[in-house]
Every structure is written in C-alpha cells, then in structure tokens.
PDB file of N, CA and C in Angstrom:
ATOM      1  N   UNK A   1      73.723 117.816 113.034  1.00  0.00           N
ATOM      2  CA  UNK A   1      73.847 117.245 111.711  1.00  0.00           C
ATOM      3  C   UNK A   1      74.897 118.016 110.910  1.00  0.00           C
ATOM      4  N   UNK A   2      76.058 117.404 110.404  1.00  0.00           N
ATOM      5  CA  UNK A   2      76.809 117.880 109.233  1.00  0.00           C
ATOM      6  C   UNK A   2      75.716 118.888 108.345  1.00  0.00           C
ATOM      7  N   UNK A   3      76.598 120.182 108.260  1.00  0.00           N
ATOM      8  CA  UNK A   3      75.754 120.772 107.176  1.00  0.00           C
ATOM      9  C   UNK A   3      77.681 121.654 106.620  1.00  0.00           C
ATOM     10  N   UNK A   4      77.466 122.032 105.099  1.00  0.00           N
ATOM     11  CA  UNK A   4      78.449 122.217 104.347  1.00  0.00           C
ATOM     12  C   UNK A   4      77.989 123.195 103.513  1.00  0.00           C
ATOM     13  N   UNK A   5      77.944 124.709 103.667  1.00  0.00           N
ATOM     14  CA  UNK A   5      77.704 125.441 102.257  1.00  0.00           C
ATOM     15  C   UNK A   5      78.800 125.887 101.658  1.00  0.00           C
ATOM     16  N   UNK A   6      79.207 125.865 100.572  1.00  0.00           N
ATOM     17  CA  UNK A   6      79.567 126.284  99.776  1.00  0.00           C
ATOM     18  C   UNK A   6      79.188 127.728  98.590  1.00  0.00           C
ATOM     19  N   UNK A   7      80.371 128.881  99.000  1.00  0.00           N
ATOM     20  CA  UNK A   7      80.008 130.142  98.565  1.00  0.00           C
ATOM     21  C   UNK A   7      80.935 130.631  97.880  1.00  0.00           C
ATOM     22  N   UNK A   8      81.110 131.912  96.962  1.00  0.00           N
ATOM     23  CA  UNK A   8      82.309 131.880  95.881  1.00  0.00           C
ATOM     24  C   UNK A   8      82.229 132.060  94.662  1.00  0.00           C
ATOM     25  N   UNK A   9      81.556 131.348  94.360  1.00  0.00           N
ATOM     26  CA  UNK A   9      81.169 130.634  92.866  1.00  0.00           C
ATOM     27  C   UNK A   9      80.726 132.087  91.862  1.00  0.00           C
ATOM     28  N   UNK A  10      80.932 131.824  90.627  1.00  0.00           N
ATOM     29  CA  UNK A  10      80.500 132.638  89.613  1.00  0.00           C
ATOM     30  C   UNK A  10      81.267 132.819  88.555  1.00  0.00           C
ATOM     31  N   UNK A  11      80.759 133.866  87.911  1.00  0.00           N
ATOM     32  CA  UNK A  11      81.875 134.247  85.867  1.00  0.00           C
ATOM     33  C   UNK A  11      82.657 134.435  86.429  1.00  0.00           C
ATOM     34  N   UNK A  12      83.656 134.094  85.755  1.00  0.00           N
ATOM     35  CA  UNK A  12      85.550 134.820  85.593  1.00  0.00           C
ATOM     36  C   UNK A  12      85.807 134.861  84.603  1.00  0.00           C
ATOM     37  N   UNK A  13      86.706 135.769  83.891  1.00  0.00           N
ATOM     38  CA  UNK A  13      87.183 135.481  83.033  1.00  0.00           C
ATOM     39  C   UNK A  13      88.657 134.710  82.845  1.00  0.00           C
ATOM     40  N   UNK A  14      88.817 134.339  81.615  1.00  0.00           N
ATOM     41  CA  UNK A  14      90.255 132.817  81.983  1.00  0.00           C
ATOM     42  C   UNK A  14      91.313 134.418  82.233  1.00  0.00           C
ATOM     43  N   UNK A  15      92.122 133.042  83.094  1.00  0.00           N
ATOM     44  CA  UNK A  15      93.211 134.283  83.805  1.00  0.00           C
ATOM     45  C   UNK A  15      93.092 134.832  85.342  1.00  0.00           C
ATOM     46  N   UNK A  16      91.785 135.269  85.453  1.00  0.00           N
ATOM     47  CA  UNK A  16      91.255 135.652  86.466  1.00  0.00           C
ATOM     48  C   UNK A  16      91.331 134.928  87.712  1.00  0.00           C
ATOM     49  N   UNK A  17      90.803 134.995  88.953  1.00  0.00           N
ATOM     50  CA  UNK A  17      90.689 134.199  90.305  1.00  0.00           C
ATOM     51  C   UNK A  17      89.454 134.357  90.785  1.00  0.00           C
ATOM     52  N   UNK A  18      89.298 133.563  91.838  1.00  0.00           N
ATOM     53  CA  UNK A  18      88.141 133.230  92.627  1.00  0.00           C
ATOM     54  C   UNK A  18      88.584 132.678  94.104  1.00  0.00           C
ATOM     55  N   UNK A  19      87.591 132.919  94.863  1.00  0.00           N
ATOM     56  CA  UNK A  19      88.105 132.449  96.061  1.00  0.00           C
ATOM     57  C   UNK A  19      87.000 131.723  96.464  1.00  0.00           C
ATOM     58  N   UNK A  20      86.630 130.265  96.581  1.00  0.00           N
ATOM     59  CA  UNK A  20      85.345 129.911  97.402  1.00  0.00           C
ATOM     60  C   UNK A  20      85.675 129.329  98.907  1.00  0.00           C
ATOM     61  N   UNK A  21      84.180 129.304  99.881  1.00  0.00           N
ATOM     62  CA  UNK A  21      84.611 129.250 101.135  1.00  0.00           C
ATOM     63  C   UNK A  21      83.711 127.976 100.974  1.00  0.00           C
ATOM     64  N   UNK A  22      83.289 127.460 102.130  1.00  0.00           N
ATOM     65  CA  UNK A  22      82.958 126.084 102.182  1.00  0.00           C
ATOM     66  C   UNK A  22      82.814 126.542 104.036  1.00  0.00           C
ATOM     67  N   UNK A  23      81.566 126.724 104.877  1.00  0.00           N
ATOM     68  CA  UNK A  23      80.826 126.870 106.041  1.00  0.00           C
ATOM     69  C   UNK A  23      80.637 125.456 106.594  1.00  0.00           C
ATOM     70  N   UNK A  24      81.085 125.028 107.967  1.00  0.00           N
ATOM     71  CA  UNK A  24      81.548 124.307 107.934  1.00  0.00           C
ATOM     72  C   UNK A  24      80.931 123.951 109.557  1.00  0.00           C
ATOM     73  N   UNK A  25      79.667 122.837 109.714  1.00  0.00           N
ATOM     74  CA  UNK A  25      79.138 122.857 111.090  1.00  0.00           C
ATOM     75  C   UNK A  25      78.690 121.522 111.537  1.00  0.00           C
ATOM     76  N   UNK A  26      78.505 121.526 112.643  1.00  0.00           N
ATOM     77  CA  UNK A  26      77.823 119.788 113.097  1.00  0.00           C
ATOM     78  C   UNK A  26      79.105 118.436 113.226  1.00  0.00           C
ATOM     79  N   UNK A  27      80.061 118.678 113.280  1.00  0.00           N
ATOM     80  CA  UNK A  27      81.148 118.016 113.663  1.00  0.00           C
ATOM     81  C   UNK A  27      82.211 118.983 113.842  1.00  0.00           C
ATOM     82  N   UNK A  28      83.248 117.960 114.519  1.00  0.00           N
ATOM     83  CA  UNK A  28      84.763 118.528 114.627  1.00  0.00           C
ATOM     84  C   UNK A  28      85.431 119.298 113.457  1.00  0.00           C
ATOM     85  N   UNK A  29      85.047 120.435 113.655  1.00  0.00           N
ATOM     86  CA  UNK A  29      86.634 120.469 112.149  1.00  0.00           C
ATOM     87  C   UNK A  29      87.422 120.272 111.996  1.00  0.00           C
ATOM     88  N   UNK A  30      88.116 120.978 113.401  1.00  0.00           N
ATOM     89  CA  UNK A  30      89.537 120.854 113.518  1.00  0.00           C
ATOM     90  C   UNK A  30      90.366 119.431 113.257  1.00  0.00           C
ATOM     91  N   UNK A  31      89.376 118.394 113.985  1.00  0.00           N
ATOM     92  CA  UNK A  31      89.611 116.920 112.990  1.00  0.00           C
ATOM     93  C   UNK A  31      89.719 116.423 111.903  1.00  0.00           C
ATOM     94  N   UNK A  32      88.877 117.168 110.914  1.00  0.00           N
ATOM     95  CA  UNK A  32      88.312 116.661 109.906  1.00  0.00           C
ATOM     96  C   UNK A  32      89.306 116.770 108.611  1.00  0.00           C
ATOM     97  N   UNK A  33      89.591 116.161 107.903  1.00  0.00           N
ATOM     98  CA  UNK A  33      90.244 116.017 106.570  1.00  0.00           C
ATOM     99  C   UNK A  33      88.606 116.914 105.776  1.00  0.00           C
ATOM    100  N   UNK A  34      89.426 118.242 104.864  1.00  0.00           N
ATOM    101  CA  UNK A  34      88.239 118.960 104.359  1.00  0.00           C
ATOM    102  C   UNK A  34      88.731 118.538 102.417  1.00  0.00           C
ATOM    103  N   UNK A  35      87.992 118.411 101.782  1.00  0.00           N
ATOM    104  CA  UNK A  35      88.402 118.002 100.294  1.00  0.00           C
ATOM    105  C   UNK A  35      87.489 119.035  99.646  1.00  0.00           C
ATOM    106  N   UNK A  36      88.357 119.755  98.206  1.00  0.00           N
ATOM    107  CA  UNK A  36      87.273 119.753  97.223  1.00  0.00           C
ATOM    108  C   UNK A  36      87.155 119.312  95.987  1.00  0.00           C
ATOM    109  N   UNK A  37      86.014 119.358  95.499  1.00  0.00           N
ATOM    110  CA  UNK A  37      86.069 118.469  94.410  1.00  0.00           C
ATOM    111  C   UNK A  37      85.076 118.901  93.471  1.00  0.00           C
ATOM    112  N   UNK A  38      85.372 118.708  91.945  1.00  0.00           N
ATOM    113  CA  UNK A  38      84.479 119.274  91.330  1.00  0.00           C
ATOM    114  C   UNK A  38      84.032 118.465  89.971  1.00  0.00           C
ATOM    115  N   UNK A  39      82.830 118.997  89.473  1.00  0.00           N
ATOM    116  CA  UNK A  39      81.908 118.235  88.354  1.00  0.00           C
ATOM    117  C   UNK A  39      81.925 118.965  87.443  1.00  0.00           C
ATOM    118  N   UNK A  40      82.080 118.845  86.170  1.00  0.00           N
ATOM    119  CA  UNK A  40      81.930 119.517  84.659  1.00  0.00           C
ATOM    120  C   UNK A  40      80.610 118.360  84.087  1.00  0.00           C
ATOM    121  N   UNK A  41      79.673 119.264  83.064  1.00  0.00           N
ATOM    122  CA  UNK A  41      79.189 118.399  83.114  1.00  0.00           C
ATOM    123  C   UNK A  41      79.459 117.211  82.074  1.00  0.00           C
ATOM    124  N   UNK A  42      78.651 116.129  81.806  1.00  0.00           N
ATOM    125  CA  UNK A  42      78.939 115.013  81.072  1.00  0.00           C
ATOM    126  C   UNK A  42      80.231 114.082  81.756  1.00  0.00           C
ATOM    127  N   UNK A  43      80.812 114.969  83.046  1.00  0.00           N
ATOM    128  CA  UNK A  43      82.324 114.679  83.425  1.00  0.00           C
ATOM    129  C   UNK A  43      81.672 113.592  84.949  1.00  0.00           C
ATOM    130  N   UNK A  44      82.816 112.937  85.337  1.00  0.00           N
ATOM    131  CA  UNK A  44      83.019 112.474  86.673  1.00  0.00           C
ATOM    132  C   UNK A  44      83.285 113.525  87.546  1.00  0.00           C
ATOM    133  N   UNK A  45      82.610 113.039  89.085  1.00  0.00           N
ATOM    134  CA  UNK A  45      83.267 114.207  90.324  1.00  0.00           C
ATOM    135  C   UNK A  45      85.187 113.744  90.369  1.00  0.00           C
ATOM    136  N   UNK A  46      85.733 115.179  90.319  1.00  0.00           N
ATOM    137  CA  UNK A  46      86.744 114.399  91.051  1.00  0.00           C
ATOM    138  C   UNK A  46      87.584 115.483  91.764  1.00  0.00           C
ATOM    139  N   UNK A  47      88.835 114.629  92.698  1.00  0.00           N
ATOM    140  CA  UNK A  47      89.207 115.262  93.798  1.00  0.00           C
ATOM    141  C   UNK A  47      90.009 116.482  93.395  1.00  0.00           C
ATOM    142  N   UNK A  48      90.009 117.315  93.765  1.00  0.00           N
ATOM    143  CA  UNK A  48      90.961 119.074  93.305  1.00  0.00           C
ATOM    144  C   UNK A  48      91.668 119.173  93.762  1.00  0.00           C
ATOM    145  N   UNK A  49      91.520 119.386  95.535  1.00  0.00           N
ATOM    146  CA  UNK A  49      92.335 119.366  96.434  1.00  0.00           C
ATOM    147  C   UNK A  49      92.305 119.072  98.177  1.00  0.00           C
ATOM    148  N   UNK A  50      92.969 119.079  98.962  1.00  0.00           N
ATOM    149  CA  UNK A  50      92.507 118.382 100.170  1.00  0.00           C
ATOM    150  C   UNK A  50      93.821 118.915 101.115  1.00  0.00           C
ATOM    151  N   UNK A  51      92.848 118.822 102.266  1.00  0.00           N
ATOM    152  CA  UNK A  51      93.739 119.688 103.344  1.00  0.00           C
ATOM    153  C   UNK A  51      93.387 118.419 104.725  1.00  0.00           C
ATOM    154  N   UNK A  52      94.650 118.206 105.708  1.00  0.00           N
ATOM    155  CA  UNK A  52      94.827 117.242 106.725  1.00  0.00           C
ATOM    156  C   UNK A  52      94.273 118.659 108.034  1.00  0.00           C
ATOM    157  N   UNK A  53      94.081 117.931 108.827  1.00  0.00           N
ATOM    158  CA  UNK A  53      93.985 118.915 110.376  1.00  0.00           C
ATOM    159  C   UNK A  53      95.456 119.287 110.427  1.00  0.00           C
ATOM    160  N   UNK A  54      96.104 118.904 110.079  1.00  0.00           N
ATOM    161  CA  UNK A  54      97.565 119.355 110.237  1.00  0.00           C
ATOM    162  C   UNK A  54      98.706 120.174 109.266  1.00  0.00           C
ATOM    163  N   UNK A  55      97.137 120.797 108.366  1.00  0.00           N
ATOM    164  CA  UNK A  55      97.789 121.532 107.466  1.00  0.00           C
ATOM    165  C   UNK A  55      98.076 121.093 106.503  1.00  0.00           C
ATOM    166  N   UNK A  56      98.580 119.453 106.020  1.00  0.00           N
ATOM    167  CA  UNK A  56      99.243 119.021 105.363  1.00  0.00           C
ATOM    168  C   UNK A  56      97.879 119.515 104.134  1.00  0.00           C
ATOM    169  N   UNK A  57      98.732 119.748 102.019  1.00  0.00           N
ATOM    170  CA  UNK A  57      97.693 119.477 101.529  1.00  0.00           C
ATOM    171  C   UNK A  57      98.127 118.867  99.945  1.00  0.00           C
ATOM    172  N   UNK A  58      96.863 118.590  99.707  1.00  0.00           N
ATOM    173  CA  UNK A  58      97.101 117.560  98.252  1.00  0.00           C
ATOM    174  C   UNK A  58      96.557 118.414  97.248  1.00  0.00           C
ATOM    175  N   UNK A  59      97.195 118.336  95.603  1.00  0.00           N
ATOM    176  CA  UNK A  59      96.421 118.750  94.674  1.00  0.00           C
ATOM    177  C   UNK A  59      96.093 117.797  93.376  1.00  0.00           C
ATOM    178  N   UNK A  60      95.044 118.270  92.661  1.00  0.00           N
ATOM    179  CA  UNK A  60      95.505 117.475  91.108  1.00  0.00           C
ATOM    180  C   UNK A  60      96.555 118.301  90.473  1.00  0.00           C
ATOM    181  N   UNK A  61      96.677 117.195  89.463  1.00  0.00           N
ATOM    182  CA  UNK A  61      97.685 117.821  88.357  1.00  0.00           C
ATOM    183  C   UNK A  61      97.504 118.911  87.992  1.00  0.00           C
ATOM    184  N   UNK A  62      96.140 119.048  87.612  1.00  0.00           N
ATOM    185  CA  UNK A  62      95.573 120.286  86.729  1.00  0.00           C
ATOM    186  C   UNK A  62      95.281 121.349  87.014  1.00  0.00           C
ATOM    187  N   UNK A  63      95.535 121.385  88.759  1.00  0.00           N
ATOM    188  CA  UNK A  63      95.183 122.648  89.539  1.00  0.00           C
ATOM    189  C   UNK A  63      96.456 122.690  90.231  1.00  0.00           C
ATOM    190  N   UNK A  64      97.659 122.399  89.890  1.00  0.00           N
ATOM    191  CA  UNK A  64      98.754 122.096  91.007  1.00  0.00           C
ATOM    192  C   UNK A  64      99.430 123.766  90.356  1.00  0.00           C
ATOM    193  N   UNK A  65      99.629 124.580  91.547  1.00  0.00           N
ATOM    194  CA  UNK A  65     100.543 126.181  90.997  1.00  0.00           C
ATOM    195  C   UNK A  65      99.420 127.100  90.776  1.00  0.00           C
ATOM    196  N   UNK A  66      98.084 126.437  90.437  1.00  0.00           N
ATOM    197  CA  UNK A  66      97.237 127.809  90.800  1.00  0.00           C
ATOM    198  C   UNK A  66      96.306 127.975  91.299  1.00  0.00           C
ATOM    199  N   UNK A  67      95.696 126.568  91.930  1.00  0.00           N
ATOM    200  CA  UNK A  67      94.908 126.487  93.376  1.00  0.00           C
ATOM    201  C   UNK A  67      95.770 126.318  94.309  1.00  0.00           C
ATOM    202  N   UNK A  68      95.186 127.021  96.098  1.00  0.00           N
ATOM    203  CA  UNK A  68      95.373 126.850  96.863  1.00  0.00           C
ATOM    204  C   UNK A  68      94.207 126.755  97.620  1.00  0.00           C
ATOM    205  N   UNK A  69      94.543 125.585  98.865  1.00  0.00           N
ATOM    206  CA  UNK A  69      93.360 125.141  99.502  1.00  0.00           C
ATOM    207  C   UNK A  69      93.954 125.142 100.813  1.00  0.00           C
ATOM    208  N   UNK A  70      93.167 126.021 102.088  1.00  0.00           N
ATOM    209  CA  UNK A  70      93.564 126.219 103.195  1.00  0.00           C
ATOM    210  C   UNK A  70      92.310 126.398 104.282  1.00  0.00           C
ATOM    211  N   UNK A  71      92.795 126.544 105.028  1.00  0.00           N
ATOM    212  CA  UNK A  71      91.726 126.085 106.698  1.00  0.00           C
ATOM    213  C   UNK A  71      91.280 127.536 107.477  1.00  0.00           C
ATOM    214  N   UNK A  72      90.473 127.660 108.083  1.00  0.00           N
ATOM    215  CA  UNK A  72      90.531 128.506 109.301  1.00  0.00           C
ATOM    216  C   UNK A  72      89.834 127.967 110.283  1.00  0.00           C
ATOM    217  N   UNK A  73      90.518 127.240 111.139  1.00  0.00           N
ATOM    218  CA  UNK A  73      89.601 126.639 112.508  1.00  0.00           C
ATOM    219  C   UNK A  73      88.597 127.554 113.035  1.00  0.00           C
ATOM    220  N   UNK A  74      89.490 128.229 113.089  1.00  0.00           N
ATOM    221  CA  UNK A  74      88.303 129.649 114.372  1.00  0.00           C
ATOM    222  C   UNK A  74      87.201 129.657 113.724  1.00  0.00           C
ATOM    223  N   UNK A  75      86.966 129.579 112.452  1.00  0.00           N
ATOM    224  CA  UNK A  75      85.956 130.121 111.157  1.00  0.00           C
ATOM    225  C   UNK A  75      85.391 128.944 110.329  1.00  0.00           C
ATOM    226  N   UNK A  76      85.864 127.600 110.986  1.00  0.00           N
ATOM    227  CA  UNK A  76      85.384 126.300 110.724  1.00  0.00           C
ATOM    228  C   UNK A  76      84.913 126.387 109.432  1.00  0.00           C
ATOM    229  N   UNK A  77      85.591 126.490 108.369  1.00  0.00           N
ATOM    230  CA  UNK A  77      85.395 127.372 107.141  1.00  0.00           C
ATOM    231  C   UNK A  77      87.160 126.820 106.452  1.00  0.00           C
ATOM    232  N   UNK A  78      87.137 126.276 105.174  1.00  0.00           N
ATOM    233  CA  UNK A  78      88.091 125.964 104.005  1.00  0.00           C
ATOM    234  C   UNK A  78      87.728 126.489 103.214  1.00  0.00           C
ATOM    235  N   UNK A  79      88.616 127.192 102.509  1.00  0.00           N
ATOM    236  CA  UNK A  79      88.872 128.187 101.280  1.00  0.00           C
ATOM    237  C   UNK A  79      89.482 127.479 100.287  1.00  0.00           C
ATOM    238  N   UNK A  80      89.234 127.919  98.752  1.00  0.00           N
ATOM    239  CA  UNK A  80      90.013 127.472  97.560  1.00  0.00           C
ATOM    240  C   UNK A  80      90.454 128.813  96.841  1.00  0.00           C
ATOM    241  N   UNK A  81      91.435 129.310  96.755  1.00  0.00           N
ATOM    242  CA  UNK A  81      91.993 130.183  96.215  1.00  0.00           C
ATOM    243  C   UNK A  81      92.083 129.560  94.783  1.00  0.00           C
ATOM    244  N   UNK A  82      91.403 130.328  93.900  1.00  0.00           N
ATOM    245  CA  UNK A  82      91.679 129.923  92.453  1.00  0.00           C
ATOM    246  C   UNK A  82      92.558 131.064  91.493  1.00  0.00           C
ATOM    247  N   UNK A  83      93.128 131.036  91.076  1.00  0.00           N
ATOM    248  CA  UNK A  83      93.817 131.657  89.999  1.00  0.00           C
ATOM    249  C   UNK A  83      94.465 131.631  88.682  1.00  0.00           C
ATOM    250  N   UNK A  84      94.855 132.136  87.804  1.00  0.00           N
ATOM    251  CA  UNK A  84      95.102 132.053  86.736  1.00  0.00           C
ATOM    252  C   UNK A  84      94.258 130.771  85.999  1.00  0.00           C
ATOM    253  N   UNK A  85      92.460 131.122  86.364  1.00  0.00           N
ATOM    254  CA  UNK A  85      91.667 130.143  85.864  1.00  0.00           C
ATOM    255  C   UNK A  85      91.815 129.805  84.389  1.00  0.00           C
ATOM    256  N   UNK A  86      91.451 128.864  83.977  1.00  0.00           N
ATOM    257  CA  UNK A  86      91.117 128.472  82.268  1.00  0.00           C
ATOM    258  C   UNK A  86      89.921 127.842  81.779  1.00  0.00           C
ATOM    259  N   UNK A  87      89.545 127.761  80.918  1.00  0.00           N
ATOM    260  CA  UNK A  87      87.769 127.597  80.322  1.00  0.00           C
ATOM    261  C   UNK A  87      88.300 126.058  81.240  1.00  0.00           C
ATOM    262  N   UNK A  88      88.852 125.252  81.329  1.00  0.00           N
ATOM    263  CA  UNK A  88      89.071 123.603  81.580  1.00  0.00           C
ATOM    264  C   UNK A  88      88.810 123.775  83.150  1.00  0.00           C
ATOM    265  N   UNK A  89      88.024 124.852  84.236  1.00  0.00           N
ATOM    266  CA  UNK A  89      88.165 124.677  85.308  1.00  0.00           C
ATOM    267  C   UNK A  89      86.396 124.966  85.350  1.00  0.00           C
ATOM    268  N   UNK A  90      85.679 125.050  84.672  1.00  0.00           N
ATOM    269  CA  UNK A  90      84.379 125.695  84.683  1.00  0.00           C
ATOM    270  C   UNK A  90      83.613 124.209  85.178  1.00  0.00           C
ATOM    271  N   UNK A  91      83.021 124.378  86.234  1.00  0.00           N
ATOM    272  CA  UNK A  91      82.709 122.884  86.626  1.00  0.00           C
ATOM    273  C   UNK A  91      81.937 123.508  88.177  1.00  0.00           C
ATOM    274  N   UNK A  92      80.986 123.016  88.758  1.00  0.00           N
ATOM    275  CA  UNK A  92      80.248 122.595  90.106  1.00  0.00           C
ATOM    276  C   UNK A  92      81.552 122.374  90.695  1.00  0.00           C
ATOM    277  N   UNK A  93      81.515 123.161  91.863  1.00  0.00           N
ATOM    278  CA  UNK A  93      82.555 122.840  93.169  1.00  0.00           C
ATOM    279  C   UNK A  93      81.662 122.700  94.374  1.00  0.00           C
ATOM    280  N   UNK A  94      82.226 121.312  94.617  1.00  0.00           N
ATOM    281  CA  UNK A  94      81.465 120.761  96.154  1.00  0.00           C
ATOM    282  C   UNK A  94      82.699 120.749  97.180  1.00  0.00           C
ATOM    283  N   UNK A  95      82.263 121.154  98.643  1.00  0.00           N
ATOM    284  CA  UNK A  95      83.472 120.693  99.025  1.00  0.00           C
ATOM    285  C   UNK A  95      82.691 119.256 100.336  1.00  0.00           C
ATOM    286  N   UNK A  96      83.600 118.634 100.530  1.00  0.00           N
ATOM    287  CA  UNK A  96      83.478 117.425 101.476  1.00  0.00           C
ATOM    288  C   UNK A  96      84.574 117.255 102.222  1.00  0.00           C
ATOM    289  N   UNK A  97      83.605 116.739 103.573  1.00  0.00           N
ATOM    290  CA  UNK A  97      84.206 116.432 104.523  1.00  0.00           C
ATOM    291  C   UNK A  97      84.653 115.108 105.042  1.00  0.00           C
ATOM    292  N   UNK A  98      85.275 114.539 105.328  1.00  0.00           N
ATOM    293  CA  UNK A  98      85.806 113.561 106.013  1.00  0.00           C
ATOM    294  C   UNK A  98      85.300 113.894 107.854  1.00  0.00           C
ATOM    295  N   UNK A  99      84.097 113.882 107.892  1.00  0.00           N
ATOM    296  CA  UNK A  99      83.584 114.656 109.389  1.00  0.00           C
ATOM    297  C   UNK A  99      83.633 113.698 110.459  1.00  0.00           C
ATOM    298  N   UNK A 100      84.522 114.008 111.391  1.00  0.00           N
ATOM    299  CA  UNK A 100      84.383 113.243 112.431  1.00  0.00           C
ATOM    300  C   UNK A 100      83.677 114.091 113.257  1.00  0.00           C
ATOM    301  N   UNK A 101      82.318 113.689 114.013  1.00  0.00           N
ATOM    302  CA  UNK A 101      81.236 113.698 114.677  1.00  0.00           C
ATOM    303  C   UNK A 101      81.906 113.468 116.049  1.00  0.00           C
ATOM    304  N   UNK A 102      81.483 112.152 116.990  1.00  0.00           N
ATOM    305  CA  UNK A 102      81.997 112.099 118.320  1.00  0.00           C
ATOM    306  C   UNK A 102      83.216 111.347 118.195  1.00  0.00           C
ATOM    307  N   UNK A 103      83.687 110.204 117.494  1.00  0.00           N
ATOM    308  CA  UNK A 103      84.874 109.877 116.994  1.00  0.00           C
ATOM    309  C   UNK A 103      84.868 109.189 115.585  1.00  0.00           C
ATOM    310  N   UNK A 104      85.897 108.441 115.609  1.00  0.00           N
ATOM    311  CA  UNK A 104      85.863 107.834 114.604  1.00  0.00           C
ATOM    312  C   UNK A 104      84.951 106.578 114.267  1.00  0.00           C
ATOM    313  N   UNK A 105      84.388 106.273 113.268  1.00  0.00           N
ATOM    314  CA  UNK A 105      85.038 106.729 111.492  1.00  0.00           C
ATOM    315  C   UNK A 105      84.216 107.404 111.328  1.00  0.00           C
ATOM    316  N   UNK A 106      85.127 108.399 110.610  1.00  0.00           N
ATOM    317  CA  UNK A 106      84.491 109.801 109.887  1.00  0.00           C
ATOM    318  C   UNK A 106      83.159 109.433 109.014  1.00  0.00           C
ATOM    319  N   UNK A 107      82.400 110.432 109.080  1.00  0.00           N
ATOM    320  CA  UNK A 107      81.436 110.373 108.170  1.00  0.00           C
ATOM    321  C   UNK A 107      81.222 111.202 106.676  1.00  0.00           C
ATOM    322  N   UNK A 108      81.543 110.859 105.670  1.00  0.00           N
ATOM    323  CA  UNK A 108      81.456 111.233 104.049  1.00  0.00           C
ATOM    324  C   UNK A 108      80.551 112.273 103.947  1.00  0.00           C
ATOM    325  N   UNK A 109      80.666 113.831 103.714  1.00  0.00           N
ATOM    326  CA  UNK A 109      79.556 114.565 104.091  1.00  0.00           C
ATOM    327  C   UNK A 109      79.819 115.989 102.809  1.00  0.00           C
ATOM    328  N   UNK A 110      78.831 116.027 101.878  1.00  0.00           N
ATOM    329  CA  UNK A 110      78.806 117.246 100.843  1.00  0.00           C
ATOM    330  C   UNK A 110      78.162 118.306 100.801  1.00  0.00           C
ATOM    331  N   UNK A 111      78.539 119.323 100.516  1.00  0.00           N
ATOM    332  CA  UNK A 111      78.021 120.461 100.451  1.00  0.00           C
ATOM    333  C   UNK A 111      76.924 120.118  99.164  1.00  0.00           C
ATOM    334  N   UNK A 112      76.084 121.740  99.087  1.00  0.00           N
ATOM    335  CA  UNK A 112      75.242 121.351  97.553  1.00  0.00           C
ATOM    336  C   UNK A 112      75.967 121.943  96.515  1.00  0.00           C
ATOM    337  N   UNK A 113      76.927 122.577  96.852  1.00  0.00           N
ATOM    338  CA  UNK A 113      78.355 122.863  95.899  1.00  0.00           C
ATOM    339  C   UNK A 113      77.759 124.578  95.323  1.00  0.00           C
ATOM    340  N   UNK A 114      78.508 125.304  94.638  1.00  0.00           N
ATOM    341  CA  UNK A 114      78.690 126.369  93.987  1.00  0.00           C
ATOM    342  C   UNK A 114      79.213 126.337  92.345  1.00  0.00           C
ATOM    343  N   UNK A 115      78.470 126.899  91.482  1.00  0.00           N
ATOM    344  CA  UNK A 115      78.839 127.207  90.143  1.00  0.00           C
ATOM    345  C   UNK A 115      80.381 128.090  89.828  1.00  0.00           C
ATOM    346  N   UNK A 116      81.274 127.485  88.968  1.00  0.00           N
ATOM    347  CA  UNK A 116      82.147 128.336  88.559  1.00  0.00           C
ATOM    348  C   UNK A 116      82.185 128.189  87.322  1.00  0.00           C
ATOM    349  N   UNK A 117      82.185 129.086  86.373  1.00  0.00           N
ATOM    350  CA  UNK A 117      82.488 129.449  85.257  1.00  0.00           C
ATOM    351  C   UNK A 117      83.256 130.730  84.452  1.00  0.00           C
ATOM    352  N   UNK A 118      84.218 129.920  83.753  1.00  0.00           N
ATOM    353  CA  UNK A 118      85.436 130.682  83.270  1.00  0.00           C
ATOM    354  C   UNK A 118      84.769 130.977  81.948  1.00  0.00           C
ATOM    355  N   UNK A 119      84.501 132.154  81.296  1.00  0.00           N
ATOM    356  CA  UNK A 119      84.461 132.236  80.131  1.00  0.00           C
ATOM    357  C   UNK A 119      84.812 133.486  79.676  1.00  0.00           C
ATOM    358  N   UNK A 120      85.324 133.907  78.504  1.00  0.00           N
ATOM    359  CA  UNK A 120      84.955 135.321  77.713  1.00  0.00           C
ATOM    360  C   UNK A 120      83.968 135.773  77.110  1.00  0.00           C
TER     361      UNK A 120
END
C-alpha cells in the first residue's frame, strides 16, 4: 500500500529555511511524478512544486527562486528546500504522489502532511 510521510515541518522565522522530506513506499518511485502542495487555512490546497522521474521540475509563482524540490531514488524520499521563507508560506505541506504501483495509471496518493510556520 502507498504510504507517504512527511517530516520537516516547524517555526521559522521569515527569512529563514526549512528543509522537508516526504518517505516514500509501496510503489515505484523512480516512476512516479512526486508533487508538493500546501494548505493555509481558510485557503485552497494548491500545487508548490513538482518533480518528473527525469528530474524535470515545476514551481508556483510564489515559491519560484526560493523553493527547491528534488529526488533521491536510493532514499525513495523528495525533499523541499525552503528558503528565504515569509509569514505568506505558513501553511500544511502535503506531499503527493502520482504512484505508479504495477503500471499504469498512476494512483493519486497523500501524505498526512507536516506543519510550517513562519513567524516572529
């Protein structure tokens, strides 16, 4: 069974960084398109950033220059490098998978996500 934890999470102050990991089991990884995505509350989930099996990766606007989102197969495990945070990033980070199991089509699969909060 897909299982997804998500670890990392906690205070920063704005300015500061964070690094969360996202554990990563029960399907292919190395296949898998890994996304993260996050919730503020009163807010919609939405997409942050996203990484291809091939390295390729996507960001939002609002995290584009000081997130980075990257892979480690061996460690079936995606990282979000956060930095130069701001109170506007304090939000639930889930990460999801695009999990391909024995083949295709992938199956839609979430972690129970990690707390981040930027404050002074």
């Amino acid at each position: 069974q897909v299982q997804l934890v998500e670890s990392g999470g906690g205070l920063v102050q704005p300015g500061g960084s964070l690094r969360l990991s996202c554990a990563a089991s029960g399907f292919t990884f190395s296949s898998s398109i890994m996304n993260w995505y996050r919730q503020a509350p009163g807010k919609e989930r939405t997409l942050v950033a996203a990484i291809t099996s091939g390295h390729s990766t996507k960001y939002a606007d609002s995290v584009k220059g000081r997130f980075t989102i990257s892979r480690d197969n061996a460690k079936n495990t995606v990282y979000l490098q956060m930095n130069s945070l701001k109170s506007e990033d304090t939000a639930v980070y889930y990460c999801q998978a695009l999990a391909i199991i024995d083949g295709p089509p992938p199956v839609i699969s979430w972690g129970q996500g990690t707390q981040v909060t930027v404050s002074s």
